[in-house]
PDB file of N, CA and C in Angstrom:
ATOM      1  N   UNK A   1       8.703  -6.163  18.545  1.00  0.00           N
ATOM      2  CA  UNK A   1       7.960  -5.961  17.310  1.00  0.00           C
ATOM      3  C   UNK A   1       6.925  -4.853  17.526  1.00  0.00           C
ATOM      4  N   UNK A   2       6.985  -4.041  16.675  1.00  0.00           N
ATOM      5  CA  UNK A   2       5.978  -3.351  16.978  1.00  0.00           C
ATOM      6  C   UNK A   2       4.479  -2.922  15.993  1.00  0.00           C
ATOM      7  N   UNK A   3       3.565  -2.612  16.883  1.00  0.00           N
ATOM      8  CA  UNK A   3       1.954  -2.578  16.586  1.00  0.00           C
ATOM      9  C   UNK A   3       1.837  -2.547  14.934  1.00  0.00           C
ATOM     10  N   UNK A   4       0.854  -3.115  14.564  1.00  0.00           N
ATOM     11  CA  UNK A   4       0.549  -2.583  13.227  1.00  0.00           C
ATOM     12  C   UNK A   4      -0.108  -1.879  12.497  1.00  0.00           C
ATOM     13  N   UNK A   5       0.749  -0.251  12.112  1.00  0.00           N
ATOM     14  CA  UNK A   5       0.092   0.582  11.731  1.00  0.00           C
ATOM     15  C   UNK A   5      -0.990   0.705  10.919  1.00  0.00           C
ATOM     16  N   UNK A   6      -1.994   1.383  11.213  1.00  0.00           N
ATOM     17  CA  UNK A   6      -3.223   1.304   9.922  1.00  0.00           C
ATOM     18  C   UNK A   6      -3.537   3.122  10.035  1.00  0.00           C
ATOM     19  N   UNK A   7      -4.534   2.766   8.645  1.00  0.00           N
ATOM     20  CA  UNK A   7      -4.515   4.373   8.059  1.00  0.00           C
ATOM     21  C   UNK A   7      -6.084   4.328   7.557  1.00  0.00           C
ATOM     22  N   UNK A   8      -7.586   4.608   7.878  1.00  0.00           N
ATOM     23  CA  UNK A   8      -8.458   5.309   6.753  1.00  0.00           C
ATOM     24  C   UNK A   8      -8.236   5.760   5.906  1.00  0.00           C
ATOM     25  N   UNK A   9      -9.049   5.374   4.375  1.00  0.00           N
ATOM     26  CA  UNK A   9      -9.227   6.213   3.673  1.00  0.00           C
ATOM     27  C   UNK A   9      -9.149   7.700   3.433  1.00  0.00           C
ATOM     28  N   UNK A  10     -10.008   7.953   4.273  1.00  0.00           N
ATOM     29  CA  UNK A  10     -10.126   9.725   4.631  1.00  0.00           C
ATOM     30  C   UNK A  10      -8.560   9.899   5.318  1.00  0.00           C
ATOM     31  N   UNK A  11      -8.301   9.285   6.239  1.00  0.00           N
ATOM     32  CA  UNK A  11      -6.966  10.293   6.744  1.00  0.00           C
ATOM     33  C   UNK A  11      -5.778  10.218   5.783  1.00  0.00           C
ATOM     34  N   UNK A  12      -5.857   8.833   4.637  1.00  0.00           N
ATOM     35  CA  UNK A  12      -4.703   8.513   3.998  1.00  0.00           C
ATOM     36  C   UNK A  12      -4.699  10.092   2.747  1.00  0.00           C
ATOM     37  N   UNK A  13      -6.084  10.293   2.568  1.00  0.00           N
ATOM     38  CA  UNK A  13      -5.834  11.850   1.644  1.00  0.00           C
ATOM     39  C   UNK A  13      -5.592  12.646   2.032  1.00  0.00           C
ATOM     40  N   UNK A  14      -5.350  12.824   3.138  1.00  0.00           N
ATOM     41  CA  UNK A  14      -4.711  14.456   4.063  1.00  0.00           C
ATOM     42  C   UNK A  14      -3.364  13.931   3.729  1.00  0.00           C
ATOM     43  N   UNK A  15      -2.959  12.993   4.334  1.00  0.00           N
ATOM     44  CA  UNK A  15      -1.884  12.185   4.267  1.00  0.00           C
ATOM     45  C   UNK A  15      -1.118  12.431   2.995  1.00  0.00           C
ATOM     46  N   UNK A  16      -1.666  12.317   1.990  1.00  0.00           N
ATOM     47  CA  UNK A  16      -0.887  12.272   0.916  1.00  0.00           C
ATOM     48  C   UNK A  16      -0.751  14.453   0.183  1.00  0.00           C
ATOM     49  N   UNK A  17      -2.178  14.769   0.789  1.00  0.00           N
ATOM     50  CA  UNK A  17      -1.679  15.877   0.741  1.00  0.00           C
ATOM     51  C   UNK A  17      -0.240  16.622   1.293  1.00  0.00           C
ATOM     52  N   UNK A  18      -0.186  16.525   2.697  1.00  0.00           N
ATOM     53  CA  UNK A  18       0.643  16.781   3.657  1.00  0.00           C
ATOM     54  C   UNK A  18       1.900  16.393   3.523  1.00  0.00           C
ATOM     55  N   UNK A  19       2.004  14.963   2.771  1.00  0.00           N
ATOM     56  CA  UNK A  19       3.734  14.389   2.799  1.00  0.00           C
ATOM     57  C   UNK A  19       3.844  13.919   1.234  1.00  0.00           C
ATOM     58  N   UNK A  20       4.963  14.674   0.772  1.00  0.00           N
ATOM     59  CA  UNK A  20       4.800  14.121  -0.710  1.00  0.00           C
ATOM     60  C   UNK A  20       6.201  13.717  -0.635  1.00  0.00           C
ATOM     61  N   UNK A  21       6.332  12.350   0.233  1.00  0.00           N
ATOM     62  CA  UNK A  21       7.635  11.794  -0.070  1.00  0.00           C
ATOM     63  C   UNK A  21       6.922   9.746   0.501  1.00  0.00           C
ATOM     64  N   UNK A  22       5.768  10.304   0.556  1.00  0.00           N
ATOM     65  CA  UNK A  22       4.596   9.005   0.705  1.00  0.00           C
ATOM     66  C   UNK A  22       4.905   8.140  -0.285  1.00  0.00           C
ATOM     67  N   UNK A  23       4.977   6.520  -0.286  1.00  0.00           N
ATOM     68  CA  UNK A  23       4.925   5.974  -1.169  1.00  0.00           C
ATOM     69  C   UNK A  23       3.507   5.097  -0.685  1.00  0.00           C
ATOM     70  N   UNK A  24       3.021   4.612  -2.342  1.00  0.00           N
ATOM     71  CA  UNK A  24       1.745   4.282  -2.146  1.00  0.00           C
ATOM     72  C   UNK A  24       1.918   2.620  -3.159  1.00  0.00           C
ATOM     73  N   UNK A  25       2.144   1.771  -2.189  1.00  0.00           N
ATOM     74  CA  UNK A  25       2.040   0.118  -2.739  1.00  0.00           C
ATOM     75  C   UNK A  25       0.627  -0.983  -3.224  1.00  0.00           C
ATOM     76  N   UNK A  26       0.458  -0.754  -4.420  1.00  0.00           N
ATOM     77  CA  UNK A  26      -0.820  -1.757  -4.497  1.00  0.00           C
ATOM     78  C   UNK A  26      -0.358  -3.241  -4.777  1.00  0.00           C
ATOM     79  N   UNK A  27      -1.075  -3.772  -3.417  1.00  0.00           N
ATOM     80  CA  UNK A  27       0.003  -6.091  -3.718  1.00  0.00           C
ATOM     81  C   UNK A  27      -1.034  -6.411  -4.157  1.00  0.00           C
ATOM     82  N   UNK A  28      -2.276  -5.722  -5.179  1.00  0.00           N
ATOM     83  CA  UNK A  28      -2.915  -6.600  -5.403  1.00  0.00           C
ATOM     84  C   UNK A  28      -2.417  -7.810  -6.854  1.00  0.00           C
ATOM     85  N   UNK A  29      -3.343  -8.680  -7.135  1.00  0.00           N
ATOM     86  CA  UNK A  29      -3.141  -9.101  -8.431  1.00  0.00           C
ATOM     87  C   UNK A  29      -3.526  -8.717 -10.243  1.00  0.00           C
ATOM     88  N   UNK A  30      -2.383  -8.879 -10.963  1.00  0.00           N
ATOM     89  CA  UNK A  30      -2.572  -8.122 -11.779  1.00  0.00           C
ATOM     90  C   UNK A  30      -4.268  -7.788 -12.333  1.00  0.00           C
ATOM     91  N   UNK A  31      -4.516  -9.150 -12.432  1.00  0.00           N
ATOM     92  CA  UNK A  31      -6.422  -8.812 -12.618  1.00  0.00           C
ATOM     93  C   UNK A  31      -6.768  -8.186 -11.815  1.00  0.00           C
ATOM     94  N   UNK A  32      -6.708  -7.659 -10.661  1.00  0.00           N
ATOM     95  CA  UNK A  32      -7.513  -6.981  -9.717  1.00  0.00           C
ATOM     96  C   UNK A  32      -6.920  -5.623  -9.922  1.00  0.00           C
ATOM     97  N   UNK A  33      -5.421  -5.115 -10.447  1.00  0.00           N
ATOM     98  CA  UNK A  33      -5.195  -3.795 -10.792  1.00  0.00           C
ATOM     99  C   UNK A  33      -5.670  -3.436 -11.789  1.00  0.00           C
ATOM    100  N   UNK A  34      -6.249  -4.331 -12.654  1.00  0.00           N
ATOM    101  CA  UNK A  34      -6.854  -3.359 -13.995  1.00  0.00           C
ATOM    102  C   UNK A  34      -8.190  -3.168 -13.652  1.00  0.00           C
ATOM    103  N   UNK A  35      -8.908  -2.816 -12.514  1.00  0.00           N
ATOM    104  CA  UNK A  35     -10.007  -2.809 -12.302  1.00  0.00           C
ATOM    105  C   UNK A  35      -9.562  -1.084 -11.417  1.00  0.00           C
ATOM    106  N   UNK A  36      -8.603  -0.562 -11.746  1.00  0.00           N
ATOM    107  CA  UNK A  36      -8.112   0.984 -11.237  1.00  0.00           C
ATOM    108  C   UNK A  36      -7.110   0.848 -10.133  1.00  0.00           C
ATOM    109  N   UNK A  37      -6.214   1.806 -10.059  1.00  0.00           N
ATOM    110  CA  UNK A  37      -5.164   1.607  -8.845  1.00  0.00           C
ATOM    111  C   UNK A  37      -5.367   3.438  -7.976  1.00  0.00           C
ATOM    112  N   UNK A  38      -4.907   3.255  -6.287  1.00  0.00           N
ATOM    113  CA  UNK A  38      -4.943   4.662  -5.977  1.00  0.00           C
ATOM    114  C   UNK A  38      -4.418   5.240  -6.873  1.00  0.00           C
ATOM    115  N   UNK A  39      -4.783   6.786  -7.237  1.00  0.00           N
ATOM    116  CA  UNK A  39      -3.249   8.082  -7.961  1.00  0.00           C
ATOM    117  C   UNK A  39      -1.826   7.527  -7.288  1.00  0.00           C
ATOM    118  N   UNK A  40      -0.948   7.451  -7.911  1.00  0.00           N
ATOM    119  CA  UNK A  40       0.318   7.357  -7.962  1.00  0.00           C
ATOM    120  C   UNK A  40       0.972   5.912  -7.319  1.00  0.00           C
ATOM    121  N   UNK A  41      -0.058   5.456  -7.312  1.00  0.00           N
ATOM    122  CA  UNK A  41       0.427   3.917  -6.287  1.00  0.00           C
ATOM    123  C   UNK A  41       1.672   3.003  -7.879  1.00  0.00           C
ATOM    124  N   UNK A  42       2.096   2.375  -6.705  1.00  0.00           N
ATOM    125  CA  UNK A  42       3.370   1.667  -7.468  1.00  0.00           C
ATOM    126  C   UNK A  42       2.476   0.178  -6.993  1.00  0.00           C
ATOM    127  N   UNK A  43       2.866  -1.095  -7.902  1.00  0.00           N
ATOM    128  CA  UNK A  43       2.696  -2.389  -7.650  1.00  0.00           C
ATOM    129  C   UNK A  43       3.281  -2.888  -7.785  1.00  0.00           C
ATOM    130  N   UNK A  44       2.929  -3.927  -6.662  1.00  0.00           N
ATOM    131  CA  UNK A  44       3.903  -5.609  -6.159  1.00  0.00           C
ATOM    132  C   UNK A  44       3.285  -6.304  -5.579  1.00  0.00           C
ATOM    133  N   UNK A  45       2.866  -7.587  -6.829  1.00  0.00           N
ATOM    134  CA  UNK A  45       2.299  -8.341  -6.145  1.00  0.00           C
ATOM    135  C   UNK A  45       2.627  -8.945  -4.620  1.00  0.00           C
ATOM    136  N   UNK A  46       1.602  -9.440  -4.116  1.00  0.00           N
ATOM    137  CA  UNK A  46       1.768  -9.782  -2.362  1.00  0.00           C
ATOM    138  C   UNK A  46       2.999 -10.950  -2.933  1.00  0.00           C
ATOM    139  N   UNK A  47       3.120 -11.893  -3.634  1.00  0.00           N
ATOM    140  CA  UNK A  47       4.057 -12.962  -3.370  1.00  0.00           C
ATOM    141  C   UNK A  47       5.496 -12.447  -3.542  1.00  0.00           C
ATOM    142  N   UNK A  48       5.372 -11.327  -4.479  1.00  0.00           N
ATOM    143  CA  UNK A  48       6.781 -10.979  -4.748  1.00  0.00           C
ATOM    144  C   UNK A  48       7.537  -9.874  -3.621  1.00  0.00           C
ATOM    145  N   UNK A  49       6.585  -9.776  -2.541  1.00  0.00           N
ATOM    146  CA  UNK A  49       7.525  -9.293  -1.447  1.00  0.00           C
ATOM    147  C   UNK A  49       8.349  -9.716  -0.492  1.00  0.00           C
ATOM    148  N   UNK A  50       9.175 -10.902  -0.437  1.00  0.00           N
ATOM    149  CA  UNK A  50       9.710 -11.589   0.207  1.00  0.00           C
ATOM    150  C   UNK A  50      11.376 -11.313  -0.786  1.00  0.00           C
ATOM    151  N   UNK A  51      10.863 -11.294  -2.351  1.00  0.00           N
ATOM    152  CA  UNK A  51      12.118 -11.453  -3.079  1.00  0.00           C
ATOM    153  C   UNK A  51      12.915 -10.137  -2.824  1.00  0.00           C
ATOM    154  N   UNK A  52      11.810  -9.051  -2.935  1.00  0.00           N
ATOM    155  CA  UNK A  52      11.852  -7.575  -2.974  1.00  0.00           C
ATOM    156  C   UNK A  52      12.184  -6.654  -1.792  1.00  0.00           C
ATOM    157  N   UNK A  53      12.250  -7.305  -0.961  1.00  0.00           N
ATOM    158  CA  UNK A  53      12.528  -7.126   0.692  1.00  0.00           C
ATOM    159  C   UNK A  53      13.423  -5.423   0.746  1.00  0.00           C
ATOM    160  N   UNK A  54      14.682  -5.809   0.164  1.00  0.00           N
ATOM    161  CA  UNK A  54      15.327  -4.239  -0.221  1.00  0.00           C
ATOM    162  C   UNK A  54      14.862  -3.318  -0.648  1.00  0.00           C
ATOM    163  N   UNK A  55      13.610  -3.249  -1.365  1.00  0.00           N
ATOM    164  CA  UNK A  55      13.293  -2.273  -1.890  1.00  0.00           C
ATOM    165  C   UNK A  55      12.752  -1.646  -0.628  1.00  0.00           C
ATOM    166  N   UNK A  56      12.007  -2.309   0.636  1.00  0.00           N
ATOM    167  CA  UNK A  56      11.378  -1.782   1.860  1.00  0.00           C
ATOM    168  C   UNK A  56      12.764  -1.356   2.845  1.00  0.00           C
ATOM    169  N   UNK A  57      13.504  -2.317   2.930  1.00  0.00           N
ATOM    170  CA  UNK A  57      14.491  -1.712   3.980  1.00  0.00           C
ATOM    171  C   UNK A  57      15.323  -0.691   3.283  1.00  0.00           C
ATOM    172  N   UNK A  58      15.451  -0.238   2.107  1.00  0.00           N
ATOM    173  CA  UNK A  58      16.048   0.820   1.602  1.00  0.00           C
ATOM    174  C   UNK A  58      15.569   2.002   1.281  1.00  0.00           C
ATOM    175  N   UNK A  59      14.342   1.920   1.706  1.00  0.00           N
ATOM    176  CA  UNK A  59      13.392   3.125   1.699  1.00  0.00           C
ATOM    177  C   UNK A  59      13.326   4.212   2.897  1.00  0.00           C
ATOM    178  N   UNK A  60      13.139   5.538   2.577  1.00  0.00           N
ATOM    179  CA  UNK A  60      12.887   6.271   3.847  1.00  0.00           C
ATOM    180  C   UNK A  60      12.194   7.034   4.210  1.00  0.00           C
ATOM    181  N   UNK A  61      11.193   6.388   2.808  1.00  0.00           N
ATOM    182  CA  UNK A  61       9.807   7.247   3.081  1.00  0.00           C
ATOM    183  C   UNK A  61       8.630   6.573   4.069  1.00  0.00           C
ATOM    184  N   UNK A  62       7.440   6.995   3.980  1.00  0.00           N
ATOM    185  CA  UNK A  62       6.305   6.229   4.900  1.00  0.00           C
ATOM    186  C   UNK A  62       5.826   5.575   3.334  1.00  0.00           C
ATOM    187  N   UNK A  63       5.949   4.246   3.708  1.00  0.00           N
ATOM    188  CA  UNK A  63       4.659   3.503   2.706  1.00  0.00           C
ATOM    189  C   UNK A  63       3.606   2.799   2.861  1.00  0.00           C
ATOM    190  N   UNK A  64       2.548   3.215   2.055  1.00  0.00           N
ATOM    191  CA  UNK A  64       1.039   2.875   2.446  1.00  0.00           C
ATOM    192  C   UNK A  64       1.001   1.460   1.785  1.00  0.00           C
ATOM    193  N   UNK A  65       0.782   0.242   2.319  1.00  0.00           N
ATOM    194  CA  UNK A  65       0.573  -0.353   1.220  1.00  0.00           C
ATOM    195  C   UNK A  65      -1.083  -1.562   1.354  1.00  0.00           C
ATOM    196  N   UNK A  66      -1.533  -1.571   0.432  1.00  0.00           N
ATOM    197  CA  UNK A  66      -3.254  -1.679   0.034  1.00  0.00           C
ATOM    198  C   UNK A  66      -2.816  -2.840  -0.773  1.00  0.00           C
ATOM    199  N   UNK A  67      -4.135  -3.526  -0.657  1.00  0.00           N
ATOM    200  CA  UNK A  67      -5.039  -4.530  -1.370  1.00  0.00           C
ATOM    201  C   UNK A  67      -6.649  -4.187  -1.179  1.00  0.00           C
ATOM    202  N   UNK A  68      -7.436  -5.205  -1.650  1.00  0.00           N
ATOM    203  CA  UNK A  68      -8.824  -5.502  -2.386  1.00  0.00           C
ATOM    204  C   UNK A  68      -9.442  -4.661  -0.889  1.00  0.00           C
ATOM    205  N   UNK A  69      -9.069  -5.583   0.453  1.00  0.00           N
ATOM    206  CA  UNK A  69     -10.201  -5.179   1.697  1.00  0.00           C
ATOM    207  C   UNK A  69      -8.781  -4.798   2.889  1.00  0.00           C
ATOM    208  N   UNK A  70      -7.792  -4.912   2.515  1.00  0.00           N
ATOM    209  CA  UNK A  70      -7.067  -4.572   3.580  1.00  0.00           C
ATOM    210  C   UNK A  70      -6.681  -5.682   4.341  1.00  0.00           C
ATOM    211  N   UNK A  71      -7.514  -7.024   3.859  1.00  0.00           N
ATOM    212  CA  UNK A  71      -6.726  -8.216   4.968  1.00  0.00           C
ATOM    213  C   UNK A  71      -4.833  -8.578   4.614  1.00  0.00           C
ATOM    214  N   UNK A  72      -4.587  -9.067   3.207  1.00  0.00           N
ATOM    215  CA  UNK A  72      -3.650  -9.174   2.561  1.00  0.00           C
ATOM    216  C   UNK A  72      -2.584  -8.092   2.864  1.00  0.00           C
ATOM    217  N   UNK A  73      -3.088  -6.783   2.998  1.00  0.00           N
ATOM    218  CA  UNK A  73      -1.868  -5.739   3.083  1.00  0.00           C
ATOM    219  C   UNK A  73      -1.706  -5.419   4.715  1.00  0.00           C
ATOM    220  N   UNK A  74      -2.486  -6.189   5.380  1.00  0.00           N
ATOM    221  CA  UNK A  74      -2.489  -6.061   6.675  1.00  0.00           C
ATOM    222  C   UNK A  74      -1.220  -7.682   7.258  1.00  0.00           C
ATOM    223  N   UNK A  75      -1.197  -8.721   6.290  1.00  0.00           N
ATOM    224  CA  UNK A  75      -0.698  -9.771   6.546  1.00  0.00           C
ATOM    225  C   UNK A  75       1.115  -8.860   5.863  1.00  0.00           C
ATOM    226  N   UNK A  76       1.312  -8.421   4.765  1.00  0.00           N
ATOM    227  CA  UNK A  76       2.051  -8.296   4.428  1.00  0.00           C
ATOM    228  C   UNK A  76       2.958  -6.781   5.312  1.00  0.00           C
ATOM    229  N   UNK A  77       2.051  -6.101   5.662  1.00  0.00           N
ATOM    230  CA  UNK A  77       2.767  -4.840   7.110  1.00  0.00           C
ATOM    231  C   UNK A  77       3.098  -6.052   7.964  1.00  0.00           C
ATOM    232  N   UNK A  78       2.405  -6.768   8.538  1.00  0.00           N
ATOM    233  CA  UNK A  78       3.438  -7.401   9.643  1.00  0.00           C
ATOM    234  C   UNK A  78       4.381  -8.698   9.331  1.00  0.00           C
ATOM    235  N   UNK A  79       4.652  -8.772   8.232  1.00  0.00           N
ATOM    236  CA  UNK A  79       5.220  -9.887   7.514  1.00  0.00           C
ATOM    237  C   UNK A  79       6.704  -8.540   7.558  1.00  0.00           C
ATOM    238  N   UNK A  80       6.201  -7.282   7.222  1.00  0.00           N
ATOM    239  CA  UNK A  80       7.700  -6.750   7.009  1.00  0.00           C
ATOM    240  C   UNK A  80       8.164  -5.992   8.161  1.00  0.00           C
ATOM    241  N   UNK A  81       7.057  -5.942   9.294  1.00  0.00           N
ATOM    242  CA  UNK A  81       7.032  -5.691  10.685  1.00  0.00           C
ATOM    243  C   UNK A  81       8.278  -6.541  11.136  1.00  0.00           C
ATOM    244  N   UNK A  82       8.214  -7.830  10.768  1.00  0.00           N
ATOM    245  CA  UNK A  82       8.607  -9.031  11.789  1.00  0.00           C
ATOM    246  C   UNK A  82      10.644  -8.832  10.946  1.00  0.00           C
ATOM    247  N   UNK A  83      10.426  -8.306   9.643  1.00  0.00           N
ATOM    248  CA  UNK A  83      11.603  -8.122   9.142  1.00  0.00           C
ATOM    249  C   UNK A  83      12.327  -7.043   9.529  1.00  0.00           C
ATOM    250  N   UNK A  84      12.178  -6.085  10.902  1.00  0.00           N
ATOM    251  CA  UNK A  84      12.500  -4.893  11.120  1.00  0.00           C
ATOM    252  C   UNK A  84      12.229  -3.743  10.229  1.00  0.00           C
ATOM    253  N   UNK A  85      11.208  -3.587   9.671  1.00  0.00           N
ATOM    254  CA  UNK A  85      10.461  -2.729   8.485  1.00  0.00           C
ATOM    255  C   UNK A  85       9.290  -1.925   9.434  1.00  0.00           C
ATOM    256  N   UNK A  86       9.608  -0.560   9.503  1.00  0.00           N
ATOM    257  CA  UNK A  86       8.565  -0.234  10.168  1.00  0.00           C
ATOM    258  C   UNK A  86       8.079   0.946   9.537  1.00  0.00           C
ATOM    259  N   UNK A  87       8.303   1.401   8.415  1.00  0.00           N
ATOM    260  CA  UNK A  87       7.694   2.076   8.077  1.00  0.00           C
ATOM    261  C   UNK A  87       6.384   2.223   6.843  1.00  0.00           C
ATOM    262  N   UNK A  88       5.907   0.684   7.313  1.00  0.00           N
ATOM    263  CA  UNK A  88       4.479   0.359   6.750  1.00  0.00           C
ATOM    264  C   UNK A  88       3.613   0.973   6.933  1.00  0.00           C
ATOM    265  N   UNK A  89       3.011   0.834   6.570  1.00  0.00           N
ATOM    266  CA  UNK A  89       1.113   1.191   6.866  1.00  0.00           C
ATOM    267  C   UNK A  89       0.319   0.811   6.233  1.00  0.00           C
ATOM    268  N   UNK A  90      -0.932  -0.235   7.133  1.00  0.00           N
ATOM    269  CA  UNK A  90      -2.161  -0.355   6.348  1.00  0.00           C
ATOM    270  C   UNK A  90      -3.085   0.198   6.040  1.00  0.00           C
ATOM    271  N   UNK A  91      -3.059   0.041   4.724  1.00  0.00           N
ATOM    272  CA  UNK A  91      -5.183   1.218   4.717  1.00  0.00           C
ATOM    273  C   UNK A  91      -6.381   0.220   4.728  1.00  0.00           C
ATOM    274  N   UNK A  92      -6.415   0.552   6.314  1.00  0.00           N
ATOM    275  CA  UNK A  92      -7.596  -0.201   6.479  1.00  0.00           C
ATOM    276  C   UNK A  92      -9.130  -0.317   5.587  1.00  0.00           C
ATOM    277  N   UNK A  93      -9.499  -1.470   5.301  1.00  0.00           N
ATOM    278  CA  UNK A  93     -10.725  -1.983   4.132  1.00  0.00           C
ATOM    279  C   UNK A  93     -10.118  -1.538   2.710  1.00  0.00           C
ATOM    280  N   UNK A  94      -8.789  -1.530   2.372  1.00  0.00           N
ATOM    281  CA  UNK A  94      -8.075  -1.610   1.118  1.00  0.00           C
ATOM    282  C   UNK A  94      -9.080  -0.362   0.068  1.00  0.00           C
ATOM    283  N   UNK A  95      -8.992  -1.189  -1.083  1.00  0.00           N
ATOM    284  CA  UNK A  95      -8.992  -0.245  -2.085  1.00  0.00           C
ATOM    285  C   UNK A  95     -10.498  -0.101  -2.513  1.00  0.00           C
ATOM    286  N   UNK A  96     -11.493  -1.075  -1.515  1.00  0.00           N
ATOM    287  CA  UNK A  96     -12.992  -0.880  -1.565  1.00  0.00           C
ATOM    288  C   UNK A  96     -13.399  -0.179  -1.068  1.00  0.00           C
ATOM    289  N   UNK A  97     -12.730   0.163   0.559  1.00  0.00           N
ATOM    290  CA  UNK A  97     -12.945   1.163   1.137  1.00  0.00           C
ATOM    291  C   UNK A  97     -13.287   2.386   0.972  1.00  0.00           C
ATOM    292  N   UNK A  98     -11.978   2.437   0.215  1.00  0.00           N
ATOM    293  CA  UNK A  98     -11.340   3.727  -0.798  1.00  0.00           C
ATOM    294  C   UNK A  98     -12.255   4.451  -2.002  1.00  0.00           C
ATOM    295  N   UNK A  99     -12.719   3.248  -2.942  1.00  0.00           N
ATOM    296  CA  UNK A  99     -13.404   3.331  -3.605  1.00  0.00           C
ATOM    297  C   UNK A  99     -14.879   4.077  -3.545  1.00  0.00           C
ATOM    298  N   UNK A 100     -15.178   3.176  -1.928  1.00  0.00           N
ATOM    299  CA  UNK A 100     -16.879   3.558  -1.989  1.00  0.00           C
ATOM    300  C   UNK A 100     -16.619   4.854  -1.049  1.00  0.00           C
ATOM    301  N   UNK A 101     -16.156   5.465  -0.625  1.00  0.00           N
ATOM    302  CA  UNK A 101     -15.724   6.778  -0.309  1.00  0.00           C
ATOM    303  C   UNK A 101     -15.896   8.175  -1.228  1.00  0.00           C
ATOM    304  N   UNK A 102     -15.911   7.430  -2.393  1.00  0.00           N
ATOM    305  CA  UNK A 102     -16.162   8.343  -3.597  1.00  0.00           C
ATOM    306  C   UNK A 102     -14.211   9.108  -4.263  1.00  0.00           C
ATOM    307  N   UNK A 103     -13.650   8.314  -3.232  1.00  0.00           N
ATOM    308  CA  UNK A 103     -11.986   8.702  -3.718  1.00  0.00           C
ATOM    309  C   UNK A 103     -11.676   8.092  -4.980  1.00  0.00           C
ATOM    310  N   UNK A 104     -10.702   9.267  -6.105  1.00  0.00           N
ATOM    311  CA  UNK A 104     -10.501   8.811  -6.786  1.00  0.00           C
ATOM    312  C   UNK A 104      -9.620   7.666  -7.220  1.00  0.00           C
ATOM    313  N   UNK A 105      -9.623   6.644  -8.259  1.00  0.00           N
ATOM    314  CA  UNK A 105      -9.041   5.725  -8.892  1.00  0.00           C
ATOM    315  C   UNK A 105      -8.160   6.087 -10.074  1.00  0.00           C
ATOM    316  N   UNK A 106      -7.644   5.744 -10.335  1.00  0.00           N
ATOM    317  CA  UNK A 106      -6.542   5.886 -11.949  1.00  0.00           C
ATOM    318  C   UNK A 106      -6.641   4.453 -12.509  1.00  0.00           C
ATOM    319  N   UNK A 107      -6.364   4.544 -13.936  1.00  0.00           N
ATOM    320  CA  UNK A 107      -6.587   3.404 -14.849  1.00  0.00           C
ATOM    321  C   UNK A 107      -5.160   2.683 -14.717  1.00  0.00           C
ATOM    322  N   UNK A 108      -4.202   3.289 -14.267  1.00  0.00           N
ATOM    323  CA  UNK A 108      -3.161   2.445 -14.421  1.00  0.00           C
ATOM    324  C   UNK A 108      -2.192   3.212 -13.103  1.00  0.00           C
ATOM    325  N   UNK A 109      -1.179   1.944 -12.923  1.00  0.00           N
ATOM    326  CA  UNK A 109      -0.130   2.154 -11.824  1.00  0.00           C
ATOM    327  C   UNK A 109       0.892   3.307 -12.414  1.00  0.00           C
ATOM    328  N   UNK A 110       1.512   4.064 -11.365  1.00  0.00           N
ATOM    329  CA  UNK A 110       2.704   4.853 -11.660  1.00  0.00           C
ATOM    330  C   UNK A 110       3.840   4.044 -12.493  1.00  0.00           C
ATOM    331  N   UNK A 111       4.050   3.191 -11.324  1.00  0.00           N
ATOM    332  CA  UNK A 111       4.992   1.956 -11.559  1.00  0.00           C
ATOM    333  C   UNK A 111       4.908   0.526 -11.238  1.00  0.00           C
ATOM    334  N   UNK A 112       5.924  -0.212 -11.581  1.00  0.00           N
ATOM    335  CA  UNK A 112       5.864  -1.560 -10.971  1.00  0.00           C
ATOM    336  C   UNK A 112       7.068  -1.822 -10.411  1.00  0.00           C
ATOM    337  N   UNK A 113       6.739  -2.099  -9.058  1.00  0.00           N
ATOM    338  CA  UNK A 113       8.419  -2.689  -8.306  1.00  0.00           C
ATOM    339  C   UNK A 113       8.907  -4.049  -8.554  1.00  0.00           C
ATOM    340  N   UNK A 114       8.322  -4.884  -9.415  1.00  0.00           N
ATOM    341  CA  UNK A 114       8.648  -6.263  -9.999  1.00  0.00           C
ATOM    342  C   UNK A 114       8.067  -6.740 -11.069  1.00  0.00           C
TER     343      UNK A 114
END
């Protein structure tokens, strides 16, 4: 099994400069996404990733995926760690982090994966 990737705020915006084949996952809950989501992030809630599993092993991009502080999206990288999924990544202290960074927010998700 291997380590579980994490990402800063600050490096995740170079990041998204640099690779535009990045996908960006918010598991938070729907009340907690209408309070703003990263630019271009897609959502799924944390419970519905177990059903959704294909959508990660059929992917071949790098995906970031965030919640509120980063604990939740840190449980759910090694939840898909343990499923042979390695191309997670956490952003460490989630989307508060992010926030008090002065990085921008959007009013609504790109998409929804469920």
């Amino acid at each position: 099994m291997s380590r579980l990737k994490e990402i800063k705020p600050h490096e995740l915006v170079n990041l998204i400069r640099e690779n535009d084949r990045l996908e960006l996952i918010d598991i938070r809950t729907p009340a907690e996404i209408e309070r703003g989501v990263i630019p271009n992030a897609k959502t799924l809630p944390m419970h519905l990733i177990p059903s959704n599993i294909d959508y990660f092993t059929l992917s071949q991009n790098q995906i970031v995926i965030y919640c509120r502080t980063g604990s939740r999206s840190a449980q759910a990288c090694r939840f898909l760690n343990k499923q042979g999924i390695n191309n997670v990544i956490n952003l460490r202290g989630g989307i508060v982090q992010w926030a008090s960074g002065g990085m921008q927010l959007d009013p609504t998700p790109l998409d929804t994966i469920a």
